[in-house]
C-alpha atoms as a PDB file:
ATOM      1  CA  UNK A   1       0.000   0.000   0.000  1.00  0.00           C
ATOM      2  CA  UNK A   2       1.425   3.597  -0.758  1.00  0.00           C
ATOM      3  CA  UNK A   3       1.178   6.334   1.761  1.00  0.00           C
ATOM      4  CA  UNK A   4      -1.632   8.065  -0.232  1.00  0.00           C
ATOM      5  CA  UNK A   5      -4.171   4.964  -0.177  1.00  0.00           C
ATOM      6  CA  UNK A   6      -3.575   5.251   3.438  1.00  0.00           C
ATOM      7  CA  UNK A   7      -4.499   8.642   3.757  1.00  0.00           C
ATOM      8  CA  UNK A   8      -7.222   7.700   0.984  1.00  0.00           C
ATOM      9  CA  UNK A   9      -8.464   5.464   3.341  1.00  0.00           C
ATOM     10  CA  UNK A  10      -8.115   7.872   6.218  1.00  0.00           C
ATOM     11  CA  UNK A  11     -10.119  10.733   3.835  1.00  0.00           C
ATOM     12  CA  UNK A  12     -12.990   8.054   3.127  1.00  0.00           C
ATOM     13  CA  UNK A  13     -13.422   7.287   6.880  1.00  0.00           C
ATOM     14  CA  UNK A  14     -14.167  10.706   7.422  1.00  0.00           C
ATOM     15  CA  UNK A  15     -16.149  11.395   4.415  1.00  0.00           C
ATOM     16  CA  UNK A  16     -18.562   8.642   5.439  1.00  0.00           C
ATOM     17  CA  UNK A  17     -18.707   9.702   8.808  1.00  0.00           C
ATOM     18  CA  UNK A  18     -19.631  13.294   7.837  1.00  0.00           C
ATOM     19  CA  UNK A  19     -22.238  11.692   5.095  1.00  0.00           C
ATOM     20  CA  UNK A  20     -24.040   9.514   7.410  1.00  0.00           C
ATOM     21  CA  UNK A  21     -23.902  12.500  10.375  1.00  0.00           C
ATOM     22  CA  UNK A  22     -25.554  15.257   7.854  1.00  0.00           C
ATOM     23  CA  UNK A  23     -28.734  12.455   7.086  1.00  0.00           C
ATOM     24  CA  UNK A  24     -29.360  12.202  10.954  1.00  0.00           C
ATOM     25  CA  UNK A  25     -29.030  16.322  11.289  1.00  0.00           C
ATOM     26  CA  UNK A  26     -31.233  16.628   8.211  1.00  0.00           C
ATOM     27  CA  UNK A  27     -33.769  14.049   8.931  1.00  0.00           C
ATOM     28  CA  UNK A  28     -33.907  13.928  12.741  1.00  0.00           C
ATOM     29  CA  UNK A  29     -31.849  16.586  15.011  1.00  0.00           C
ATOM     30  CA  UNK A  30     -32.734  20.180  12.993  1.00  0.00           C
ATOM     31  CA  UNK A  31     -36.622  19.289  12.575  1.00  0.00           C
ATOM     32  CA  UNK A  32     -36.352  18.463  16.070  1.00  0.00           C
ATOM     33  CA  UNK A  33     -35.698  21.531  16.915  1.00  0.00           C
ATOM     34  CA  UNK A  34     -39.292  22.491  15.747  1.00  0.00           C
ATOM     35  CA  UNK A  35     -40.761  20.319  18.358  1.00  0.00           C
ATOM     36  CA  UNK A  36     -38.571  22.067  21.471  1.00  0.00           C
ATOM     37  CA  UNK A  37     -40.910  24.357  23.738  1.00  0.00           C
ATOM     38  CA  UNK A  38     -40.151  28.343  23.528  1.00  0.00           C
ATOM     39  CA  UNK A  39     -39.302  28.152  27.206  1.00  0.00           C
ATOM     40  CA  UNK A  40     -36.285  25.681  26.856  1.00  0.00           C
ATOM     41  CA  UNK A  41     -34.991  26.391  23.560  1.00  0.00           C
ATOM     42  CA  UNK A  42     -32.206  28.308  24.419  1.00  0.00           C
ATOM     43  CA  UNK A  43     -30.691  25.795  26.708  1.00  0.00           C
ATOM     44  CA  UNK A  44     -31.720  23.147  24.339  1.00  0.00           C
ATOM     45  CA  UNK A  45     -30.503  24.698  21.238  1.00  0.00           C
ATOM     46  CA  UNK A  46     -26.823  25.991  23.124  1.00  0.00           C
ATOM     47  CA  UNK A  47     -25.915  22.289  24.651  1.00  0.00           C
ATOM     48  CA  UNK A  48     -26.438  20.896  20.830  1.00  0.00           C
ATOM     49  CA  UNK A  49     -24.129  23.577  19.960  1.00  0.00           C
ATOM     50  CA  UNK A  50     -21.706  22.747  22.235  1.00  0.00           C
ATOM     51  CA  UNK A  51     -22.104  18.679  22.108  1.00  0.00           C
ATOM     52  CA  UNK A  52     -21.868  18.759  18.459  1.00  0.00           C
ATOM     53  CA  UNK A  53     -18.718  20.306  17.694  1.00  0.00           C
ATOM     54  CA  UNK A  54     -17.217  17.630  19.582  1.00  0.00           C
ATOM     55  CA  UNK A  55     -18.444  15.458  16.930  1.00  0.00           C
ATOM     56  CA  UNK A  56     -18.378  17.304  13.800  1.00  0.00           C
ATOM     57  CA  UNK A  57     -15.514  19.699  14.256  1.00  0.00           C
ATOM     58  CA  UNK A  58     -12.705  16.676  14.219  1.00  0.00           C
ATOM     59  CA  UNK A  59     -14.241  14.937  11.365  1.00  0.00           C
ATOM     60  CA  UNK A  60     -14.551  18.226   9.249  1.00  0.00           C
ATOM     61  CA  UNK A  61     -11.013  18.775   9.888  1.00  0.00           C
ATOM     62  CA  UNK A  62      -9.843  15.268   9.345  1.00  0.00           C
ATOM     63  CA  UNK A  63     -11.643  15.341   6.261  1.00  0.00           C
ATOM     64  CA  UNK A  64      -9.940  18.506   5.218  1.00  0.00           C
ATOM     65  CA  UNK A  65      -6.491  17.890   6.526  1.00  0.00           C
ATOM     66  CA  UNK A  66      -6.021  14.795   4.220  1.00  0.00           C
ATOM     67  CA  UNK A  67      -8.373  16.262   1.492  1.00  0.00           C
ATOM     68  CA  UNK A  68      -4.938  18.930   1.572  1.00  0.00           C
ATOM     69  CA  UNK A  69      -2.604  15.652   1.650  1.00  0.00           C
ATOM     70  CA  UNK A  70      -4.157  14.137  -0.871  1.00  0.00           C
ATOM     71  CA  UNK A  71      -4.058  17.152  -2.880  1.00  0.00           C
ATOM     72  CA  UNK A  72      -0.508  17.387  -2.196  1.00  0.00           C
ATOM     73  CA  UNK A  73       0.532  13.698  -3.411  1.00  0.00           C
ATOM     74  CA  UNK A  74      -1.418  14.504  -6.404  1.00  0.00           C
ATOM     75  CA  UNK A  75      -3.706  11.551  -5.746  1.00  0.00           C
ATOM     76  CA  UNK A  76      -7.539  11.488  -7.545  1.00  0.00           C
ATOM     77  CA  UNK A  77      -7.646  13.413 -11.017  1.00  0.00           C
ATOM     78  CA  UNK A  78     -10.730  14.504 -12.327  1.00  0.00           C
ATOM     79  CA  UNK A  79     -13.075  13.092  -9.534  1.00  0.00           C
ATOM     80  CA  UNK A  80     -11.162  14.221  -6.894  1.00  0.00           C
ATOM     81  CA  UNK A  81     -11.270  18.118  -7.922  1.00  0.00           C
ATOM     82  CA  UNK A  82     -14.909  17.992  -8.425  1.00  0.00           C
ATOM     83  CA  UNK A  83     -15.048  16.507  -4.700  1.00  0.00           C
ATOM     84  CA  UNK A  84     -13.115  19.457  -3.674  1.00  0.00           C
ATOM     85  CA  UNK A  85     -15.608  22.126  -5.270  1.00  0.00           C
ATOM     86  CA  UNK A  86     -17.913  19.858  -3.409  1.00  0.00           C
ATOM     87  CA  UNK A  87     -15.747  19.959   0.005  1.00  0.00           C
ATOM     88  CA  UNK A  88     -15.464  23.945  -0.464  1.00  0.00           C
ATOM     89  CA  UNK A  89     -19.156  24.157  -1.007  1.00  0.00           C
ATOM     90  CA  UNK A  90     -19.874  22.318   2.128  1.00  0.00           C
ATOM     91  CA  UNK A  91     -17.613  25.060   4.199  1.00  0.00           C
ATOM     92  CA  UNK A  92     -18.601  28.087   2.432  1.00  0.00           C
ATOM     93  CA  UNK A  93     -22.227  26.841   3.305  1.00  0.00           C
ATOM     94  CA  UNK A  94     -20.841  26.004   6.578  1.00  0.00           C
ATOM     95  CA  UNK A  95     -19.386  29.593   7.251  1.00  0.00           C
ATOM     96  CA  UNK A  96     -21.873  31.582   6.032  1.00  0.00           C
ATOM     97  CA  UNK A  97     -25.285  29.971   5.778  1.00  0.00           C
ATOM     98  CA  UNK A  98     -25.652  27.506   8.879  1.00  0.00           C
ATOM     99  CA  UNK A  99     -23.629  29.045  11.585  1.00  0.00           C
ATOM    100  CA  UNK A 100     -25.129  32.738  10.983  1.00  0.00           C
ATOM    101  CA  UNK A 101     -28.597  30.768  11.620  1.00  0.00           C
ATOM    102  CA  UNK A 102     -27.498  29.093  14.603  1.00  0.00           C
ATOM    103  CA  UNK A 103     -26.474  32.360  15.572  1.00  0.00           C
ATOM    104  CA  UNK A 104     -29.798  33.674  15.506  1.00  0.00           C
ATOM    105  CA  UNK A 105     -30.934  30.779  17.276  1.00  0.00           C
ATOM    106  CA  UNK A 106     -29.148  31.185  20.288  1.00  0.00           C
ATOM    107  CA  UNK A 107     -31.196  34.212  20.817  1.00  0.00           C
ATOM    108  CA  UNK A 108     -34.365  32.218  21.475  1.00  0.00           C
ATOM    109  CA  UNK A 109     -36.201  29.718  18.961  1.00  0.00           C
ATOM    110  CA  UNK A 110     -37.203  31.165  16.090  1.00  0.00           C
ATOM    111  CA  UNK A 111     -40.076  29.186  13.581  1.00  0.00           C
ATOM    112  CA  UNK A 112     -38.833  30.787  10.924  1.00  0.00           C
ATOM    113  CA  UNK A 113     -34.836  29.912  11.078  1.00  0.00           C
ATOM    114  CA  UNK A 114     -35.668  26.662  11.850  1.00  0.00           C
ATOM    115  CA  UNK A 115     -36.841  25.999   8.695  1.00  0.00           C
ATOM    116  CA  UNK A 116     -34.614  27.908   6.676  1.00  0.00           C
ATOM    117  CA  UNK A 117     -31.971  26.097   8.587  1.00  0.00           C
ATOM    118  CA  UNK A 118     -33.439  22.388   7.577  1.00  0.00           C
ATOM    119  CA  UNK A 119     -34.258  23.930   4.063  1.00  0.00           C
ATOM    120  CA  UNK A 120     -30.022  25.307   3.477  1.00  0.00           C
ATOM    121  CA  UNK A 121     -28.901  22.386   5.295  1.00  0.00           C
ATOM    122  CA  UNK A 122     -29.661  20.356   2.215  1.00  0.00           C
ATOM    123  CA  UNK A 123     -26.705  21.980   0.528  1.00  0.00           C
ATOM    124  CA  UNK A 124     -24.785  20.409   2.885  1.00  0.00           C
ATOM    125  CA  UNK A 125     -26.454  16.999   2.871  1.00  0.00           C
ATOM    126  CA  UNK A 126     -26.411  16.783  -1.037  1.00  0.00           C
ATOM    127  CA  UNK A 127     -23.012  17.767  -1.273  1.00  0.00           C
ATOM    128  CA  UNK A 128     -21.412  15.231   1.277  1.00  0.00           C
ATOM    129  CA  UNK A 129     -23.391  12.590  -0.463  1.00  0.00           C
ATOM    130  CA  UNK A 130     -22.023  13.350  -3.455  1.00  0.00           C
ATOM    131  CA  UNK A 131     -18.756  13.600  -1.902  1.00  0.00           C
ATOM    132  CA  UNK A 132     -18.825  10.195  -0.342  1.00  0.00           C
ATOM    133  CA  UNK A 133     -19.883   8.804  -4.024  1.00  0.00           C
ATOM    134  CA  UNK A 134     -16.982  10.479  -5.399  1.00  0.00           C
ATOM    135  CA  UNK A 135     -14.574   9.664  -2.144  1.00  0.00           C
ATOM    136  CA  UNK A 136     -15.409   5.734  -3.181  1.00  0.00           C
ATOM    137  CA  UNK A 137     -14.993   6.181  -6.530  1.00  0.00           C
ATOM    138  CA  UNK A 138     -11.294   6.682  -5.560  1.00  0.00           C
ATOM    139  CA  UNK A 139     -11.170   4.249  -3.603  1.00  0.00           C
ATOM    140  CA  UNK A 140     -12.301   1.692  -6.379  1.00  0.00           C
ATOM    141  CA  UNK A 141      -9.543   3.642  -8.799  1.00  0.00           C
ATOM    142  CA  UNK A 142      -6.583   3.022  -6.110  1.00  0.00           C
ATOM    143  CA  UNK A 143      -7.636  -0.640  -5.563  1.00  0.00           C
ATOM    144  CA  UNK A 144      -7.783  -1.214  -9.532  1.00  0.00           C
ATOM    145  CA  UNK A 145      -4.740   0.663  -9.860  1.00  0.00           C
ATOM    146  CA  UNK A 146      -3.063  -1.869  -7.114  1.00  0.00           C
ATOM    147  CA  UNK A 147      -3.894  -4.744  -8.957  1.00  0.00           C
END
């Protein structure tokens, strides 16, 4: 095995991780939100923020770190730059679409930005998907390749 399928490897771990995390958030923890009482919102909404950086924060970085590595071994051609207009996507959309709403959040629940947060959040869901599709579409290159 060459050092880049390892960190292939170690870039598809993450990838998956973040792809199967972004269908719970989509489908279960952000319309949940909806269903939290005015009165306990805030509380609610700041201990999410808190617990799920824990979570997310590593995996987005792992992700990017050896996205970078792989970038610098020159590892995936053509389906690995489209997963990296995918990857910036997912933190532009990040940075300036779903943390500004969270922001607004922690003021108190809002009807309103709860929706438009589930509704934006599908950038982010469509995009890892397609990332992970892409991610193991290297994966099935490098074993080909190793043959």
């Amino acid at each position: 095995m060459k050092d880049a399928d390892g960190w292939l490897l170690v870039h598809a771990a993450a990838t998956w991780a973040l792809v199967g995390l972004i269908w719970v958030v989509q489908l279960v923890v952000y319309p949940a939100f909806a269903m939290v009482g005015k009165e306990g919102f805030g509380d609610y909404h700041a201990a999410h923020s808190r617990n799920i950086t824990w979570v997310v924060g590593p995996l987005m970085l792992a992700e990017l770190a050896t996205a970078l590595v792989l970038l610098a071994t020159g590892t995936g051609g053509g389906v690995f730059g489209a997963s990296l207009a995918l990857l910036a996507l997912i933190w532009v959309s990040t940075g300036l679409v779903q943390v500004p709403l969270h922001q607004r959040l922690s003021s108190g629940k809002d009807e309103k930005v709860i929706r438009s947060l589930v509704r934006t959040n599908w950038i982010r869901t469509v995009a890892w998907t397609l990332r992970g599709v892409a991610v193991a579409v290297m994966l099935a290159a490098a074993r080909d390749f190793a043959q």
